[in-house]
N, C-alpha and C. Protein backbone atom coordinates (compact mmCIF):
# COMPACT_ATOMS: atom_id res chain seq x y z
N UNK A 1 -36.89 -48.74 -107.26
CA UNK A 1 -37.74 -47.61 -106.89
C UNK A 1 -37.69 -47.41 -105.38
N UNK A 2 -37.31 -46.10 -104.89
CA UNK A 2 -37.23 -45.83 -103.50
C UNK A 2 -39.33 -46.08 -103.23
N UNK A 3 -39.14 -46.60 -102.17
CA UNK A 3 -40.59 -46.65 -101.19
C UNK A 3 -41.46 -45.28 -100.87
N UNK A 4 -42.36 -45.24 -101.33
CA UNK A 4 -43.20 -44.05 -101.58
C UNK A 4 -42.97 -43.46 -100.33
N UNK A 5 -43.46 -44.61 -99.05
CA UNK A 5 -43.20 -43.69 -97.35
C UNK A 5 -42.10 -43.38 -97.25
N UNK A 6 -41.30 -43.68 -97.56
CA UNK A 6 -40.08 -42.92 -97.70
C UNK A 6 -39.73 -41.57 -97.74
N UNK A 7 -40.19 -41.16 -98.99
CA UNK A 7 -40.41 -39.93 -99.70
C UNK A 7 -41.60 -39.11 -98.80
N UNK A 8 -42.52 -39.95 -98.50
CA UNK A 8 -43.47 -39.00 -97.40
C UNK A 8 -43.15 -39.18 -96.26
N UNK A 9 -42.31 -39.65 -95.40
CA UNK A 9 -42.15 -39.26 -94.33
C UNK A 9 -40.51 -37.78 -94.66
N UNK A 10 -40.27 -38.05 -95.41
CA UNK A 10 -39.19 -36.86 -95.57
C UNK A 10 -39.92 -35.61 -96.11
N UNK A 11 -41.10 -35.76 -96.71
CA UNK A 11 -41.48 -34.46 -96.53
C UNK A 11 -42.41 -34.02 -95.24
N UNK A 12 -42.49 -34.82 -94.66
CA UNK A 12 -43.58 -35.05 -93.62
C UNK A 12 -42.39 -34.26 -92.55
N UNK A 13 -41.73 -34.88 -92.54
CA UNK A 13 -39.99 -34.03 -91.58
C UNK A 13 -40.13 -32.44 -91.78
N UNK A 14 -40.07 -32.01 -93.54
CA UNK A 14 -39.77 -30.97 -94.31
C UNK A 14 -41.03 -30.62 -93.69
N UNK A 15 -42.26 -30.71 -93.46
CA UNK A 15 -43.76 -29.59 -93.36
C UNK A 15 -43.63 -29.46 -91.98
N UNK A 16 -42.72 -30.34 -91.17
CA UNK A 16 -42.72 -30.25 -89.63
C UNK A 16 -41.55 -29.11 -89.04
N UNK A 17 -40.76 -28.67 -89.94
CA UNK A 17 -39.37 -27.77 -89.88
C UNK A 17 -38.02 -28.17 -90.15
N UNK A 18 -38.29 -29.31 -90.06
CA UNK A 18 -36.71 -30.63 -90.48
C UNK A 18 -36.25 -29.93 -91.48
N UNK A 19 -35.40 -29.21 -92.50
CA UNK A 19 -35.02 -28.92 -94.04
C UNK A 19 -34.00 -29.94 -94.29
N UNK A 20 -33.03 -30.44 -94.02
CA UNK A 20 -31.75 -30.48 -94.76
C UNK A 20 -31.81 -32.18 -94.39
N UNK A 21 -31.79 -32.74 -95.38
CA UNK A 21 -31.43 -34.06 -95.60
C UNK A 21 -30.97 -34.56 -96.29
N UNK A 22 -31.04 -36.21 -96.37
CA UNK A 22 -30.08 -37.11 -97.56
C UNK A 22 -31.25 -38.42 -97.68
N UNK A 23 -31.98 -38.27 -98.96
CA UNK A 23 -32.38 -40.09 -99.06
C UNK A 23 -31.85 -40.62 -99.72
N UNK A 24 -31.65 -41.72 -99.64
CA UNK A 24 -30.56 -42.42 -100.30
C UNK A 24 -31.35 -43.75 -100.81
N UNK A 25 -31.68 -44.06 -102.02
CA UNK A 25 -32.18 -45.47 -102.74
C UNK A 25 -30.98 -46.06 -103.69
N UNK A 26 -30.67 -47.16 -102.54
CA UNK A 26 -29.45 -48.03 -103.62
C UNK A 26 -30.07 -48.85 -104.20
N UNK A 27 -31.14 -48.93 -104.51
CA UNK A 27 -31.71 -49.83 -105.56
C UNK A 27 -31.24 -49.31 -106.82
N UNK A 28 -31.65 -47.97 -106.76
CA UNK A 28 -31.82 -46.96 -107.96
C UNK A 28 -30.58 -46.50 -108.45
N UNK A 29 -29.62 -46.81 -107.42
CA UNK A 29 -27.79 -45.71 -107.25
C UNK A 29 -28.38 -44.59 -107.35
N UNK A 30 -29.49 -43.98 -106.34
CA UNK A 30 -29.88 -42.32 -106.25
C UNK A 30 -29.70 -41.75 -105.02
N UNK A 31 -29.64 -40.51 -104.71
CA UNK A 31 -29.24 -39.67 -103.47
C UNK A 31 -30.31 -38.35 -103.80
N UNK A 32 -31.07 -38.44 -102.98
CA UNK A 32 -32.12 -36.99 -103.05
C UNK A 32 -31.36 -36.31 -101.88
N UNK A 33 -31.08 -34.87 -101.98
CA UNK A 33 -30.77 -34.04 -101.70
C UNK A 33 -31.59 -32.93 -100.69
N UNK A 34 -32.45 -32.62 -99.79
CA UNK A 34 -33.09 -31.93 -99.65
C UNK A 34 -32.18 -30.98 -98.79
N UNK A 35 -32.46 -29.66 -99.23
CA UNK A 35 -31.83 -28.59 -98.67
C UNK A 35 -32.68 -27.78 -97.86
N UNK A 36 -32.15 -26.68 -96.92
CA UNK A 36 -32.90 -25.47 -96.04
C UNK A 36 -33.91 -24.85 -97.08
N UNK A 37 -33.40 -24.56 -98.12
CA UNK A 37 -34.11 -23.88 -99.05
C UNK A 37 -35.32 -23.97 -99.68
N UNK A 38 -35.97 -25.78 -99.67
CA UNK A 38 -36.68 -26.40 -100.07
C UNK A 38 -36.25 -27.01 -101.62
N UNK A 39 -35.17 -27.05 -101.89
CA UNK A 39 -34.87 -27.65 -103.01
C UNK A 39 -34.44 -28.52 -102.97
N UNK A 40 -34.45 -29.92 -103.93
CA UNK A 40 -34.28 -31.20 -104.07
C UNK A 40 -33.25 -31.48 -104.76
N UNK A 41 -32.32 -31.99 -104.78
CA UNK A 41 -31.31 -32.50 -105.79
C UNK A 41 -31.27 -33.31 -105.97
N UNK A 42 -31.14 -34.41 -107.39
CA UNK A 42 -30.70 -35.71 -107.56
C UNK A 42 -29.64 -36.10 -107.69
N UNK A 43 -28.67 -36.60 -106.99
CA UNK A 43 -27.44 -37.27 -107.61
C UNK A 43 -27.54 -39.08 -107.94
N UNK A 44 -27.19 -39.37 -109.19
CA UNK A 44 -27.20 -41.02 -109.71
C UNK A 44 -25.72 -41.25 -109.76
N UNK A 45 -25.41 -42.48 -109.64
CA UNK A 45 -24.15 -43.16 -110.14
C UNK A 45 -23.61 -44.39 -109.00
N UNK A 46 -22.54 -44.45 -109.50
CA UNK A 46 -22.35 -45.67 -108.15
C UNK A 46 -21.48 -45.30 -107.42
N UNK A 47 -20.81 -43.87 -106.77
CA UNK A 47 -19.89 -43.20 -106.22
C UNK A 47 -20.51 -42.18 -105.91
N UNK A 48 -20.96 -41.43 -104.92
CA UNK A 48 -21.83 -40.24 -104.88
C UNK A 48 -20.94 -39.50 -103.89
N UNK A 49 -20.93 -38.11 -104.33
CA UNK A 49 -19.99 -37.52 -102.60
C UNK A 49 -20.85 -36.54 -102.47
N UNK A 50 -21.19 -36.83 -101.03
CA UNK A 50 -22.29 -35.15 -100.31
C UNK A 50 -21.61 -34.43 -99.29
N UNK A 51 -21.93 -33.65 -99.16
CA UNK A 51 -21.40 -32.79 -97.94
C UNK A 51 -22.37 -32.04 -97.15
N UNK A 52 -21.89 -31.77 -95.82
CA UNK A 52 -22.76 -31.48 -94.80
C UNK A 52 -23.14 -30.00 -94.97
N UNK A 53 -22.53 -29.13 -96.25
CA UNK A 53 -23.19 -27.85 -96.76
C UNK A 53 -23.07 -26.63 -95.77
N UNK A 54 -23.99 -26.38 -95.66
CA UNK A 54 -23.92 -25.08 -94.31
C UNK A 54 -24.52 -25.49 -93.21
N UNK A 55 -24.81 -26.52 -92.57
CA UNK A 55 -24.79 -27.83 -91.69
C UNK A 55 -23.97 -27.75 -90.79
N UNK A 56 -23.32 -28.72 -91.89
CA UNK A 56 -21.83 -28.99 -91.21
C UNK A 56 -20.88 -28.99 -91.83
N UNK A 57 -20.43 -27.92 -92.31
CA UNK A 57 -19.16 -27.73 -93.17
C UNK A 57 -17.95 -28.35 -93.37
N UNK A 58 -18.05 -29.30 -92.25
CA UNK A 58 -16.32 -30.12 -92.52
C UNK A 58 -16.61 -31.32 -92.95
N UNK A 59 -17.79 -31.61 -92.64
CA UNK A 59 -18.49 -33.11 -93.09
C UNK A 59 -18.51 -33.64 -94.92
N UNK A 60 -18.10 -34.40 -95.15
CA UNK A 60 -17.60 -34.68 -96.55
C UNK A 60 -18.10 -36.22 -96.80
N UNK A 61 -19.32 -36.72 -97.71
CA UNK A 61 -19.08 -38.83 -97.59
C UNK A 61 -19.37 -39.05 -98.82
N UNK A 62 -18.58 -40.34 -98.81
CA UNK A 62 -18.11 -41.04 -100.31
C UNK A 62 -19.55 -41.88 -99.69
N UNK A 63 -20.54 -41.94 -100.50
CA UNK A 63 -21.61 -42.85 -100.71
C UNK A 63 -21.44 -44.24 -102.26
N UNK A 64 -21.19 -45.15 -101.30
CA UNK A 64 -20.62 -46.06 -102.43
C UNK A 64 -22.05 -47.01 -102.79
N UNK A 65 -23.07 -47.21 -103.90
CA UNK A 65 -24.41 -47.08 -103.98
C UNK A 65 -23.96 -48.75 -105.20
C-alpha cells in the first residue's frame, strides 16, 4: 500500500497549481498518473512505460517496479 502522505502531499501539490505528475508505489507494482487535466491514471505490472506527455514530449521511462 502506497503511504497515505504520499497521496496527500500530491494532491496538496495538485490544490497548490503543481498538475502533472508520477507516484510511483513498488510495493504495489503501481504508477498513478496525475495529469494537467486533473485526471488520475493507474498503471500495474512489473514494466511500466510513461512519458513526459505534453510536458515533455521527448521524455519516454521504462519503470522497472
Amino acid at each position: 500500500m502506497i503511504w497515505p502522505n504520499r497521496k496527500q502531499k500530491m494532491e496538496e501539490y495538485r490544490t497548490n497549481g503543481y498538475k502533472p505528475g508520477w507516484l510511483i508505489d513498488r510495493a504495489n507494482r503501481q504508477v498513478f498518473i496525475y495529469r494537467k487535466n486533473g485526471s488520475i491514471e493507474s498503471k500495474a505490472g512489473t514494466s511500466v512505460q510513461l512519458s513526459g506527455e505534453d510536458v515533455l514530449p521527448d521524455l519516454t521511462l521504462i519503470i522497472e517496479l
